[in-house]
C-alpha atoms as a PDB file:
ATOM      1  CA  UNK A   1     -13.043  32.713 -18.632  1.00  0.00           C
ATOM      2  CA  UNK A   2     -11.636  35.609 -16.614  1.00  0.00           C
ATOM      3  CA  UNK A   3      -9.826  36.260 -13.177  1.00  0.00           C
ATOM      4  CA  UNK A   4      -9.049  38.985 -11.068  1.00  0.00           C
ATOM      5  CA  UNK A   5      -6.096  37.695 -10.151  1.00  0.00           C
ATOM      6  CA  UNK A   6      -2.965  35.831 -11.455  1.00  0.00           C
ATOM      7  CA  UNK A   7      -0.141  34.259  -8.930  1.00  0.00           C
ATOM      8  CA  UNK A   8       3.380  33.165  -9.529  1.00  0.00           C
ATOM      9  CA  UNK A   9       6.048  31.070  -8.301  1.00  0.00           C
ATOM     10  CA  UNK A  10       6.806  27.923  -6.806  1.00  0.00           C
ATOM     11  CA  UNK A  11       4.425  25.179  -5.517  1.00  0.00           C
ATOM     12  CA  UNK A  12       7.009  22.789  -2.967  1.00  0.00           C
ATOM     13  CA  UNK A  13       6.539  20.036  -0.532  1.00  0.00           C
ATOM     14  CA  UNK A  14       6.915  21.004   3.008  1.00  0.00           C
ATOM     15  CA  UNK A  15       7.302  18.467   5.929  1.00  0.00           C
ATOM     16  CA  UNK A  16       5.970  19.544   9.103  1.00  0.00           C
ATOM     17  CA  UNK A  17       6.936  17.964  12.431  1.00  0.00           C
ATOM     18  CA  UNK A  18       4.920  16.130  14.497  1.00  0.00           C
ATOM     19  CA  UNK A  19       6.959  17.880  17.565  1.00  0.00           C
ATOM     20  CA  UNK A  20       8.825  20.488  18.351  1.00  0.00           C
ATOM     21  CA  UNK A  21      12.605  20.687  18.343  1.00  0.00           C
ATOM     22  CA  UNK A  22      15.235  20.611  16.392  1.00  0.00           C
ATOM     23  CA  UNK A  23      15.294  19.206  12.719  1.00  0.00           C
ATOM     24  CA  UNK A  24      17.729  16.472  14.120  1.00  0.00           C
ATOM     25  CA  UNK A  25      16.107  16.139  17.342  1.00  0.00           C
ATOM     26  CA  UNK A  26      12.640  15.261  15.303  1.00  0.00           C
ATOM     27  CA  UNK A  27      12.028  11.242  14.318  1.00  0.00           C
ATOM     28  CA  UNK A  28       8.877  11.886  11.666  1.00  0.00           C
ATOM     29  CA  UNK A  29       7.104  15.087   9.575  1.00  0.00           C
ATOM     30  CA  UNK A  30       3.616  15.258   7.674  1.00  0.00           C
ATOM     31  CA  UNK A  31       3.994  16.040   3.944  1.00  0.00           C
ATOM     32  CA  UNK A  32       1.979  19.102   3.016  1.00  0.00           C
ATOM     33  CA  UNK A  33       2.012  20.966   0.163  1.00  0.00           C
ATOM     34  CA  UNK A  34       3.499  24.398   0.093  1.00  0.00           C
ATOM     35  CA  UNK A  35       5.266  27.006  -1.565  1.00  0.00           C
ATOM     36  CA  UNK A  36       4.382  30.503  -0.652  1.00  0.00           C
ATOM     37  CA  UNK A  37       2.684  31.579  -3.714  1.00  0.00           C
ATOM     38  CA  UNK A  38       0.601  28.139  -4.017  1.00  0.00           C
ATOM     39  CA  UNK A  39      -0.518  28.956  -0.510  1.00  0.00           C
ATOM     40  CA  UNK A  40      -1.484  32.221  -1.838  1.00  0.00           C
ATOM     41  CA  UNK A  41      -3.331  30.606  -4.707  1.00  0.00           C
ATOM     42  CA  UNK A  42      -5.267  28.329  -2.155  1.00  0.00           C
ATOM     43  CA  UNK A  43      -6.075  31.105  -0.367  1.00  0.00           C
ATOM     44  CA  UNK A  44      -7.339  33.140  -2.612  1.00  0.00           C
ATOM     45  CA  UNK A  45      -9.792  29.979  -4.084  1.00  0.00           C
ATOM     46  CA  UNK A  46     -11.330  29.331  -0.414  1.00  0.00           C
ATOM     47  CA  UNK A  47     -12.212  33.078  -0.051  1.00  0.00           C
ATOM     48  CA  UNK A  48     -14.021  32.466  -3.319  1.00  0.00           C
ATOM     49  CA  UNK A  49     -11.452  34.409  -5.649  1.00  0.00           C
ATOM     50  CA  UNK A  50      -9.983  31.152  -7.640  1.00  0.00           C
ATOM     51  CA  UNK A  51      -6.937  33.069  -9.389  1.00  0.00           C
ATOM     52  CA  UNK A  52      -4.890  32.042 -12.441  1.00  0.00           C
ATOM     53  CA  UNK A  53      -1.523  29.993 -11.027  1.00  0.00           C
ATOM     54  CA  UNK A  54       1.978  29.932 -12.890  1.00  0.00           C
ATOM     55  CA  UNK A  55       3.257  27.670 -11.497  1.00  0.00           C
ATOM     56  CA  UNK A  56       6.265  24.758 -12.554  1.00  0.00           C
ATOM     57  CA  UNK A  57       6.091  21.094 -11.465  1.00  0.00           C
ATOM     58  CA  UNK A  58       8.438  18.316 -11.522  1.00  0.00           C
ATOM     59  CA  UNK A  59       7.838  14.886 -13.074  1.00  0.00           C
ATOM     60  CA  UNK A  60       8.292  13.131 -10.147  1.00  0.00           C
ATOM     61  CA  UNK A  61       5.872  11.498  -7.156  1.00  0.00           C
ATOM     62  CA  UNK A  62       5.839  14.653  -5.425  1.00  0.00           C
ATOM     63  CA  UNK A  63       4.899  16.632  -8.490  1.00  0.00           C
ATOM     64  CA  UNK A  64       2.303  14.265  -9.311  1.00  0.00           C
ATOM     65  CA  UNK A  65       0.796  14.825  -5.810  1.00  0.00           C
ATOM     66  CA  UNK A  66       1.455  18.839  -6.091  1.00  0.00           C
ATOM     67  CA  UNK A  67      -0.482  18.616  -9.172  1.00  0.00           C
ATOM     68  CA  UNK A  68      -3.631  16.143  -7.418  1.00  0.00           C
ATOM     69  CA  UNK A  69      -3.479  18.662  -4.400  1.00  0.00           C
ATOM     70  CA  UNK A  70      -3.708  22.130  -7.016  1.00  0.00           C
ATOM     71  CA  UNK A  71      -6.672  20.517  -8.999  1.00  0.00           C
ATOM     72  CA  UNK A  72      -8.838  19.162  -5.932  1.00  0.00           C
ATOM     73  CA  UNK A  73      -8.637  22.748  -4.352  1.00  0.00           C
ATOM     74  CA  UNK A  74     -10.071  23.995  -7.794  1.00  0.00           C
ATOM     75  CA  UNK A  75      -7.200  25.814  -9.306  1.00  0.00           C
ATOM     76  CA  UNK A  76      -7.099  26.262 -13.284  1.00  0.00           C
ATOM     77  CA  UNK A  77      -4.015  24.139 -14.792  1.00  0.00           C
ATOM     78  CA  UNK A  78      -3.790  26.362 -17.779  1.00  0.00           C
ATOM     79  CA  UNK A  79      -0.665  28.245 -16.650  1.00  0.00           C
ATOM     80  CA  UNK A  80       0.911  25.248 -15.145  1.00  0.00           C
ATOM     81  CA  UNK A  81       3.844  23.829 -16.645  1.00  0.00           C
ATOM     82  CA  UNK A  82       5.306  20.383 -16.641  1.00  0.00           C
ATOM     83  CA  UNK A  83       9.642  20.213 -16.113  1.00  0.00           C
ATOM     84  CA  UNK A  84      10.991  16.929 -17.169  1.00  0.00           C
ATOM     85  CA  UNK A  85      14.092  15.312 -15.484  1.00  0.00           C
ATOM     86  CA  UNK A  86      13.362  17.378 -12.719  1.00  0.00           C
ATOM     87  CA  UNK A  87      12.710  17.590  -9.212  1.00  0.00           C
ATOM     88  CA  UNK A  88      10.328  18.683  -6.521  1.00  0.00           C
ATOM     89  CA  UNK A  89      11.579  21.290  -4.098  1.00  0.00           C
ATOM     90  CA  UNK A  90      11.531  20.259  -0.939  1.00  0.00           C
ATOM     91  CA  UNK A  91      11.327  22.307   2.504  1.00  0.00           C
ATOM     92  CA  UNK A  92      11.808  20.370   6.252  1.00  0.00           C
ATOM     93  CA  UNK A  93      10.087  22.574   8.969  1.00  0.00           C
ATOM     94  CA  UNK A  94      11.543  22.893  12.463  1.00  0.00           C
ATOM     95  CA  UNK A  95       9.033  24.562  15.356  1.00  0.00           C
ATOM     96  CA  UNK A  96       9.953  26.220  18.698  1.00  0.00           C
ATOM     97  CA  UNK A  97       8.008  25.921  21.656  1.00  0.00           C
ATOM     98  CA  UNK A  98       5.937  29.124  20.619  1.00  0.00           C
ATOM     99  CA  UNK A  99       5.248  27.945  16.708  1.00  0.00           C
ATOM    100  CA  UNK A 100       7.557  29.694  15.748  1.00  0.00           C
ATOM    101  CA  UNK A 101       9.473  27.920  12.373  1.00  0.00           C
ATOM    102  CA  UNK A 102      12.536  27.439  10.631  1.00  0.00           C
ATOM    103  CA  UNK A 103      13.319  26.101   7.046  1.00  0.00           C
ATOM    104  CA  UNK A 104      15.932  23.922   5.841  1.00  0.00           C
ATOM    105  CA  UNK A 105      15.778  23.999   2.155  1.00  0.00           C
ATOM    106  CA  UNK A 106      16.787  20.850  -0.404  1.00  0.00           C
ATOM    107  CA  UNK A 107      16.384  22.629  -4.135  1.00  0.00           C
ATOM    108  CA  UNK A 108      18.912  21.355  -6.781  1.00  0.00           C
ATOM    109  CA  UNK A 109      17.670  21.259 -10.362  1.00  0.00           C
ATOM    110  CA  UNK A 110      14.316  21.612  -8.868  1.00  0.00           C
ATOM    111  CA  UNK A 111      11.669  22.617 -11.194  1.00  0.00           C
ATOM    112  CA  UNK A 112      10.586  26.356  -9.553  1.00  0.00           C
ATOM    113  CA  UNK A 113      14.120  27.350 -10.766  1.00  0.00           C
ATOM    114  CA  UNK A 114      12.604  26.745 -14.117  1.00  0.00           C
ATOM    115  CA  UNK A 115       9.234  28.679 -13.818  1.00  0.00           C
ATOM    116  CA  UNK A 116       8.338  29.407 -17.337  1.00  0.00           C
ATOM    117  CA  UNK A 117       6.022  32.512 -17.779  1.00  0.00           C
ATOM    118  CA  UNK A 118       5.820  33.099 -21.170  1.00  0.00           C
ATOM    119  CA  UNK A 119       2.983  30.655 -21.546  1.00  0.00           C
ATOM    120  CA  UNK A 120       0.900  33.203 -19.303  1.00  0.00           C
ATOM    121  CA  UNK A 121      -0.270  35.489 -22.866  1.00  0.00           C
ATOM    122  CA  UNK A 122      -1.114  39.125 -22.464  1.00  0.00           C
ATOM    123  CA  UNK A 123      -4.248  38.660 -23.297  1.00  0.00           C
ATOM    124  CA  UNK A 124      -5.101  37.200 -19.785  1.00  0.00           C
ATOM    125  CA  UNK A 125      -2.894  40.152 -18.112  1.00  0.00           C
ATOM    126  CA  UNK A 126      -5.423  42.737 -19.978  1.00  0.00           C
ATOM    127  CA  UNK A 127      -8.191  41.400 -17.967  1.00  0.00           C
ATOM    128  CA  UNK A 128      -6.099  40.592 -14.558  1.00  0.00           C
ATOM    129  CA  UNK A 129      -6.555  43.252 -11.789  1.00  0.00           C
ATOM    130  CA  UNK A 130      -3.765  42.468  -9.605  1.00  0.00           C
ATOM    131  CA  UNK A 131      -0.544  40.233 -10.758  1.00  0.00           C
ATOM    132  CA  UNK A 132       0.843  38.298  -7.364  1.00  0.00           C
ATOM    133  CA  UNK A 133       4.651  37.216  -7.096  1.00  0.00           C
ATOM    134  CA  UNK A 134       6.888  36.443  -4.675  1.00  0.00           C
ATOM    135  CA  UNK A 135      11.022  36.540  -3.790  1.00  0.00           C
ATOM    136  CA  UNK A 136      11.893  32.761  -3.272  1.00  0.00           C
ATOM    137  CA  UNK A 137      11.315  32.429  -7.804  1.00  0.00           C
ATOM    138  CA  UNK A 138      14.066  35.707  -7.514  1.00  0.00           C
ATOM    139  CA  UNK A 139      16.814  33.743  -6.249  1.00  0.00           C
ATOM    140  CA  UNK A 140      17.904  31.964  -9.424  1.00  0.00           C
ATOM    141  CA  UNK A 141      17.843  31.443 -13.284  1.00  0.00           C
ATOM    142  CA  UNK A 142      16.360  31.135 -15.087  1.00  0.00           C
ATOM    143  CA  UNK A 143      12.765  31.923 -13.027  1.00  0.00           C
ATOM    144  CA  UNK A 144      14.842  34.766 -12.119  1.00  0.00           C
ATOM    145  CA  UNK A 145      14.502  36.493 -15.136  1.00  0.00           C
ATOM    146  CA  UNK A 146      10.792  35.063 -16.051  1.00  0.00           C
ATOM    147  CA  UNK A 147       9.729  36.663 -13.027  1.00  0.00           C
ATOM    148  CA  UNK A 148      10.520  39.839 -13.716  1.00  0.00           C
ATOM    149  CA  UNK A 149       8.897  39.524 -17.281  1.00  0.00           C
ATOM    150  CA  UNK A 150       6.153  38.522 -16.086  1.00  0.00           C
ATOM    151  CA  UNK A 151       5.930  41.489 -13.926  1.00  0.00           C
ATOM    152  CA  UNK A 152       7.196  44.000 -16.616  1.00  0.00           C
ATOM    153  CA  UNK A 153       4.230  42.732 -19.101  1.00  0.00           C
ATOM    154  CA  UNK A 154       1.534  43.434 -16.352  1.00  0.00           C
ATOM    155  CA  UNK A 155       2.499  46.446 -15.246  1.00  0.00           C
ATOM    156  CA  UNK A 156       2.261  47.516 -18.809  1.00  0.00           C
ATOM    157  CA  UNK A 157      -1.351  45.977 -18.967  1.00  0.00           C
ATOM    158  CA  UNK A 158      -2.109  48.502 -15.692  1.00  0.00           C
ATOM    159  CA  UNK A 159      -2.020  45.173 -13.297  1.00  0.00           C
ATOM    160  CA  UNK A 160      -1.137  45.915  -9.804  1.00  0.00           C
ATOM    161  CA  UNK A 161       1.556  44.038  -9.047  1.00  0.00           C
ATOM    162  CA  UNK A 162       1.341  42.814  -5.316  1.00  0.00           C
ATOM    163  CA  UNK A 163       4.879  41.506  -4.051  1.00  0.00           C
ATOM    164  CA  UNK A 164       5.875  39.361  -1.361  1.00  0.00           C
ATOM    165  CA  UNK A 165      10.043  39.382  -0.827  1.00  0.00           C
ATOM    166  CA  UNK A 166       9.522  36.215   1.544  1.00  0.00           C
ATOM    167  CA  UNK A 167      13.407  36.368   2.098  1.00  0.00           C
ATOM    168  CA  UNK A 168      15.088  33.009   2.806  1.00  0.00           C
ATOM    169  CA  UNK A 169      18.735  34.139   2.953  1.00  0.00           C
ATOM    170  CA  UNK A 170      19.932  30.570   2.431  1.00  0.00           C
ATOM    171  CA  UNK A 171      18.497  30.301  -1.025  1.00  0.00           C
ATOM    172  CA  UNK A 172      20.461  33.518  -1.891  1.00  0.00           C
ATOM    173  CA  UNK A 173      23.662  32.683  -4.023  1.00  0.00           C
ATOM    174  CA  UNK A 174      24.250  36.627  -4.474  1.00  0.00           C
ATOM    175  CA  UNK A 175      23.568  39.763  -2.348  1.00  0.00           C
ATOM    176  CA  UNK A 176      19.512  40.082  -2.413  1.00  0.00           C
ATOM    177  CA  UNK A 177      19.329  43.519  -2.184  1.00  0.00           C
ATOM    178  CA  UNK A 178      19.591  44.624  -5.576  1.00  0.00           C
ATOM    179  CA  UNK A 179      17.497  42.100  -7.395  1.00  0.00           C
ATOM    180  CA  UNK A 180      14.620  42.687  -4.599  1.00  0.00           C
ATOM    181  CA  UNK A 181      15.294  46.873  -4.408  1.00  0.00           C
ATOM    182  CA  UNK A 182      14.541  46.466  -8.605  1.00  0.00           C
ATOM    183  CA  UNK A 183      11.446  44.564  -8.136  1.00  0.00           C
ATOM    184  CA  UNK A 184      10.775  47.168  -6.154  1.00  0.00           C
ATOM    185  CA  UNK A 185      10.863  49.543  -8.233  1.00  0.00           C
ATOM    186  CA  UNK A 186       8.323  47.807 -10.195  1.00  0.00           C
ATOM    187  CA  UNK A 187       5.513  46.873  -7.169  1.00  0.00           C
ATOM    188  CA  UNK A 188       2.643  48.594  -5.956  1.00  0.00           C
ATOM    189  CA  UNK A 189       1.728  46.841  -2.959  1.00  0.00           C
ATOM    190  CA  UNK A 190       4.488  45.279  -0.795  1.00  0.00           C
ATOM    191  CA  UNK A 191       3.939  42.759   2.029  1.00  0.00           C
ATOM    192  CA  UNK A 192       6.777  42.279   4.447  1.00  0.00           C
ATOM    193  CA  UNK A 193       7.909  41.685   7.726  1.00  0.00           C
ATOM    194  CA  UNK A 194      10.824  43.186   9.001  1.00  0.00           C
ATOM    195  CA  UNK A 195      13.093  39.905   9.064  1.00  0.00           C
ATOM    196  CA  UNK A 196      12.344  40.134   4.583  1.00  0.00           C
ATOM    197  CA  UNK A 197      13.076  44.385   5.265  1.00  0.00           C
ATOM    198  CA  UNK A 198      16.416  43.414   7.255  1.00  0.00           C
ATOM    199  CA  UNK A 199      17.100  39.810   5.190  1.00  0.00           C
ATOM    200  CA  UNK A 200      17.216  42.314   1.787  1.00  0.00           C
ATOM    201  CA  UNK A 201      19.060  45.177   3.467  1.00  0.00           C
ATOM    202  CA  UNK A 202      15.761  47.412   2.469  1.00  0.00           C
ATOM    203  CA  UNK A 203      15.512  50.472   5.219  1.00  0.00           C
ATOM    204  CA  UNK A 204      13.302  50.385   8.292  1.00  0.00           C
ATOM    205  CA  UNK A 205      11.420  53.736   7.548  1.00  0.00           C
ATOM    206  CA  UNK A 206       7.969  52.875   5.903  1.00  0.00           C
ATOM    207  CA  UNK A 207       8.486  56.182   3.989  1.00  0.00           C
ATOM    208  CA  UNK A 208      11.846  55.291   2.505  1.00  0.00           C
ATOM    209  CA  UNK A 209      10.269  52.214   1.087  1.00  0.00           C
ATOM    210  CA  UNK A 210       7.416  53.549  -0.745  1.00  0.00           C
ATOM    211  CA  UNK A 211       9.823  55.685  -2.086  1.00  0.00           C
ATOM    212  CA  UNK A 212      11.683  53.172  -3.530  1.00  0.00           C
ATOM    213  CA  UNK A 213       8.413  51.970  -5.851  1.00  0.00           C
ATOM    214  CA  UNK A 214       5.524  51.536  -3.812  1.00  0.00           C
ATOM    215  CA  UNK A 215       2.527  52.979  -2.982  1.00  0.00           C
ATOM    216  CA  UNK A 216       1.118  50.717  -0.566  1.00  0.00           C
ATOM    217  CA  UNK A 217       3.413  48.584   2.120  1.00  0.00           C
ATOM    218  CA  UNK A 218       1.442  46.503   4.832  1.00  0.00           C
ATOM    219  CA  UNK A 219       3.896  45.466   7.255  1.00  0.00           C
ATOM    220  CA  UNK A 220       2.839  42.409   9.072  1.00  0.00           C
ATOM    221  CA  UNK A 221       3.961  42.104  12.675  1.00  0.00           C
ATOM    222  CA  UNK A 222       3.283  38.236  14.101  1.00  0.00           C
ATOM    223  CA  UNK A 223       0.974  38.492  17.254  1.00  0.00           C
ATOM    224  CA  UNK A 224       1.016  41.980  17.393  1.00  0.00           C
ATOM    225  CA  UNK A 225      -1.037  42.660  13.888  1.00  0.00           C
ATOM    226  CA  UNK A 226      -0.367  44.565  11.094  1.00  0.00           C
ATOM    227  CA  UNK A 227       0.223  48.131   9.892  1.00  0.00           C
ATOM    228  CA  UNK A 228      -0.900  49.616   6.607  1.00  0.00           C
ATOM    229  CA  UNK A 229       1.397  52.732   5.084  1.00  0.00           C
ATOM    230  CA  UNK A 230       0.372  54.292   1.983  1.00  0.00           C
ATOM    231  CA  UNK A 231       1.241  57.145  -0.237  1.00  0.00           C
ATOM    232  CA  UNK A 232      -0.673  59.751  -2.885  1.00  0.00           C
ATOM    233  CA  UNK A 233      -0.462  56.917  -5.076  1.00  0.00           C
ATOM    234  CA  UNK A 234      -2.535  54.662  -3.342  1.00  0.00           C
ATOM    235  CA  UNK A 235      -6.602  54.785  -4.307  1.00  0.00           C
ATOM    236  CA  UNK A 236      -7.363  56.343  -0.661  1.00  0.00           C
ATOM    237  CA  UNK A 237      -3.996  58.645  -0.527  1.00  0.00           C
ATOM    238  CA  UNK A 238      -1.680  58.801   2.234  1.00  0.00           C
ATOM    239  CA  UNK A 239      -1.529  57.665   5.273  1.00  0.00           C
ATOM    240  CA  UNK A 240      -1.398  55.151   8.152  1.00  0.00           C
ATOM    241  CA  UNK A 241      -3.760  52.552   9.458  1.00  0.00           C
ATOM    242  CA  UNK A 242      -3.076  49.500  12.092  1.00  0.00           C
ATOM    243  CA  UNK A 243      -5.004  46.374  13.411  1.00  0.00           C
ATOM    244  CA  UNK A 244      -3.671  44.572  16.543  1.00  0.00           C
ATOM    245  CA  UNK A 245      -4.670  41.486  14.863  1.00  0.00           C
ATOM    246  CA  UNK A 246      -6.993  38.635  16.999  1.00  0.00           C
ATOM    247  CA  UNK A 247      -7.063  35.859  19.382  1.00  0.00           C
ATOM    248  CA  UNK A 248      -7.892  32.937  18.328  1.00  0.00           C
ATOM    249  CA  UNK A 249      -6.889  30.141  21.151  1.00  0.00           C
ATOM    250  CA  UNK A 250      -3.660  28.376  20.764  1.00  0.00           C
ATOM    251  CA  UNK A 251      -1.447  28.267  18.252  1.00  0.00           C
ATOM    252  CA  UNK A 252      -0.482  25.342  16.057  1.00  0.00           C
ATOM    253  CA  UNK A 253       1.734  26.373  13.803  1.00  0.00           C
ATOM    254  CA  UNK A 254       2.785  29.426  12.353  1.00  0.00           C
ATOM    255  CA  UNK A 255       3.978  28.233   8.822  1.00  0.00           C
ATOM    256  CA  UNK A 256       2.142  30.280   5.634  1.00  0.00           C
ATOM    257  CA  UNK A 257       0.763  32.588   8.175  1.00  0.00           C
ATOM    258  CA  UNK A 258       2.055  35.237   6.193  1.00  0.00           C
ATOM    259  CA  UNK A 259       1.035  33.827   3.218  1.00  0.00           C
ATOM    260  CA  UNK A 260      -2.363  33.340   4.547  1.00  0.00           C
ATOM    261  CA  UNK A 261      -2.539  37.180   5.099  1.00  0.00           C
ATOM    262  CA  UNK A 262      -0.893  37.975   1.605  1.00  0.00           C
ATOM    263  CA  UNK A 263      -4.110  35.637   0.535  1.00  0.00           C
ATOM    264  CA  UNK A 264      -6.367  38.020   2.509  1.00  0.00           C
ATOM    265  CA  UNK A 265      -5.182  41.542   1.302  1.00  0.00           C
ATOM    266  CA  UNK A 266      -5.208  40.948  -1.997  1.00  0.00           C
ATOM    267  CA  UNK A 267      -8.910  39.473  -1.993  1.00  0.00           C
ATOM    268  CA  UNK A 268     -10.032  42.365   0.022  1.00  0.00           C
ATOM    269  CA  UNK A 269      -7.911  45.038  -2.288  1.00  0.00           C
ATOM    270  CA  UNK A 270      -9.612  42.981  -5.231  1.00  0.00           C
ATOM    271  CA  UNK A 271     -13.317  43.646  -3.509  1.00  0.00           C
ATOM    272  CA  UNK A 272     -12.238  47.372  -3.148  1.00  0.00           C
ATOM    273  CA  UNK A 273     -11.967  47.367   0.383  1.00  0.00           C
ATOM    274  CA  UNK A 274     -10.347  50.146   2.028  1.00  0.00           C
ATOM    275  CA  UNK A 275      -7.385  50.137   4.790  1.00  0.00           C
ATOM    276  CA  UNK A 276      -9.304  49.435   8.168  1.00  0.00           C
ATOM    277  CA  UNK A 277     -11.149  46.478   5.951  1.00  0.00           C
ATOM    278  CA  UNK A 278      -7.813  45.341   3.954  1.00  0.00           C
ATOM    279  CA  UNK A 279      -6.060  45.067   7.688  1.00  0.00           C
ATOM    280  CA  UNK A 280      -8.920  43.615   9.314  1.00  0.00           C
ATOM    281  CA  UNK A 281      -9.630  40.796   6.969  1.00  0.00           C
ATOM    282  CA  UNK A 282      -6.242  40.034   6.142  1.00  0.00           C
ATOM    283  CA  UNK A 283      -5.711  39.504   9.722  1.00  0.00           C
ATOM    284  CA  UNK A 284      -8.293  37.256  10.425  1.00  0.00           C
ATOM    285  CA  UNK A 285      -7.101  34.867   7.281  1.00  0.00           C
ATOM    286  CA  UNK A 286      -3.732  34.747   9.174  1.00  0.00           C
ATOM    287  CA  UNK A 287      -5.169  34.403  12.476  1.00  0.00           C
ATOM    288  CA  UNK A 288      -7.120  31.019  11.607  1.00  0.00           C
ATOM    289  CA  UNK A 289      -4.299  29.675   9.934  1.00  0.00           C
ATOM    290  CA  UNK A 290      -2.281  29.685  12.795  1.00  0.00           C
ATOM    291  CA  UNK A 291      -4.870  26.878  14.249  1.00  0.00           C
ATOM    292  CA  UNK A 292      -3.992  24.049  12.469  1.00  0.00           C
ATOM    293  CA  UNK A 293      -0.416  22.554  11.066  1.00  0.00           C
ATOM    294  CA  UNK A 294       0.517  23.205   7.736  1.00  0.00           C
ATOM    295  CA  UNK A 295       0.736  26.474   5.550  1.00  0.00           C
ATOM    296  CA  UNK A 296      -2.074  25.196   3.349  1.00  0.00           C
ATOM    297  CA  UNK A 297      -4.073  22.963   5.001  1.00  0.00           C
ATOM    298  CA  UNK A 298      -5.055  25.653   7.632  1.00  0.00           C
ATOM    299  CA  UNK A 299      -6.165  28.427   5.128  1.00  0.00           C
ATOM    300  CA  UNK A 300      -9.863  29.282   5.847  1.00  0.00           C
ATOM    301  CA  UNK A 301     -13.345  29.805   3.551  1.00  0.00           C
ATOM    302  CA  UNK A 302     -14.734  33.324   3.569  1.00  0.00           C
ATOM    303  CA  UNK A 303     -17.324  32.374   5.760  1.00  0.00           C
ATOM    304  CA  UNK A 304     -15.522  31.834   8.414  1.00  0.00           C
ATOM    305  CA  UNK A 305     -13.234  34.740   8.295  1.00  0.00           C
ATOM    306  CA  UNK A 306     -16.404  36.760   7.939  1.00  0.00           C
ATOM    307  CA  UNK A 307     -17.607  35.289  11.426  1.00  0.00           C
ATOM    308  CA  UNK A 308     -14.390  36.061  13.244  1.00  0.00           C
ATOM    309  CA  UNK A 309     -14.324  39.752  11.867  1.00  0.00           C
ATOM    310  CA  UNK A 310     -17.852  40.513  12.578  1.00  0.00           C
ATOM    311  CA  UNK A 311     -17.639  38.845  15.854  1.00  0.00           C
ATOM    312  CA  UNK A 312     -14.953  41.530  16.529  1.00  0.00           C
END
């Protein structure tokens, strides 16, 4: 069996509020699963491009249910690892009155800081096109260091190697900066906003970041869309593309929105589509998740991010 694509990092719980407010001001949550590269994996299996998933789970409730949740949405267990006496990472949501979210974090000896991707063998990164990863597996050891393995070993194998800082500044025990500028180095398409650009102390200037390692950054900008910035390296060249993004009625929640998109790019990139298309379709993914609570229950099927792009 083959993929196009292989994903890794951390699968969580996240507990959404039933209202808005403050995380003290709010009586009861939804459990979801989460994690912004599970969300990605999701994603990328309802827009009919089932990846491979690294992924580490605890042996407790929660990573029984993780596990449930992973197989009923049809992704393959073979890179998925088991961490005894260990926990489940958990993340407690907070929304404003427009959405918008904040994360409170409980992750000691949880089993994401043990991602293990050595079991992912390079025969399965010859035949991977793109290789996805994101920043929350960068903040500590040892998934730290598997991470960047992991990443090392594609790129050798030609995989792109799509990367998605996702800074959370409170699960930083060090300075990110240098740890995410050396990933860097080592990415070909970056997806940020500018809260990760700012959170890692990366510049503003599109150019100065593709300078540090990239040849493609898509910069995604909440309501107001998405730009695309490329250079020579990238298959189409240089240059600069931008989609205001779409309207979609009210918004739910925001939470995985960004993942959602992440999901998007790299299915279109996978399909070969070019900017206008990559920025047009990953938009719509985001768009539609925004609809309903939850950074994973929301993600759409193909088919219906196909209607809202060619009802554009």
């Amino acid at each position: 069996m083959t993929r196009d694509v292989l994903v890794a990092g951390e699968t969580l719980i996240d507990f959404i509020p039933d209202s808005p407010g403050s995380l003290g001001d709010v009586e009861s949550f939804s459990r979801r699963a989460g994690g912004a590269p599970a969300n990605v994996a999701v994603g990328l299996a309802r827009l009919d491009r089932t990846p491979w998933f690294c992924t580490a789970l605890a042996d407790d409730p929660f990573g029984a249910h993780l596990g449930d949740v992973l197989d009923r949405e049809g992704i393959p267990d073979r890179f998925v690892t088991a961490v005894p006496d260990s926990r489940t990472a958990l993340a407690f949501v907070s929304h404003g009155p427009d959405a918008d979210r904040e994360f409170t974090f409980y992750r000691s000896d949880t089993a994401d800081r043990r991602l293990d991707t050595s079991v992912v063998d390079d025969e399965t990164l010859e035949s991977v096109d793109t290789v996805a990863v994101g920043g929350v597996t960068l903040t500590a050891e040892p998934a730290r260091s598997a991470t960047f393995d992991l990443v090392e070993r594609a790129r050798a194998r030609g995989c792109r190697v799509f990367f998605d800082p996702n800074v959370r500044p409170e699960l930083w025990e060090t300075d990110p900066a240098p740890t995410v500028r050396r990933m860097l180095s080592a990415t070909d398409v970056l997806k940020a906003t500018r809260e990760d650009l700012d959170g890692a102390g990366l510049p503003a200037a599109p150019r100065e970041i593709l300078d540090a390692g990239p040849d493609v950054l898509l910069l995604t900008e909440g309501s107001s869309g998405a730009r695309l910035v490329s250079d020579e390296g990238a298959a189409w060249g240089a240059g600069e593309w931008s989609h205001p993004g779409y309207e979609v009625g009210d918004v739910v929640d925001t939470t995985g929105a960004g993942d959602a998109f992440a999901a998007g790019a790299i299915a279109a990139l996978t399909d070969g589509a070019g900017p206008d298309a990559v920025l047009a379709f990953a938009n719509a993914v985001a768009a539609l998740s925004t609809t309903r609570g939850g950074g994973m229950t929301a993600l759409p099927d193909r088919g219906t991010v196909a209607e809202l792009v060619d009802g554009s």
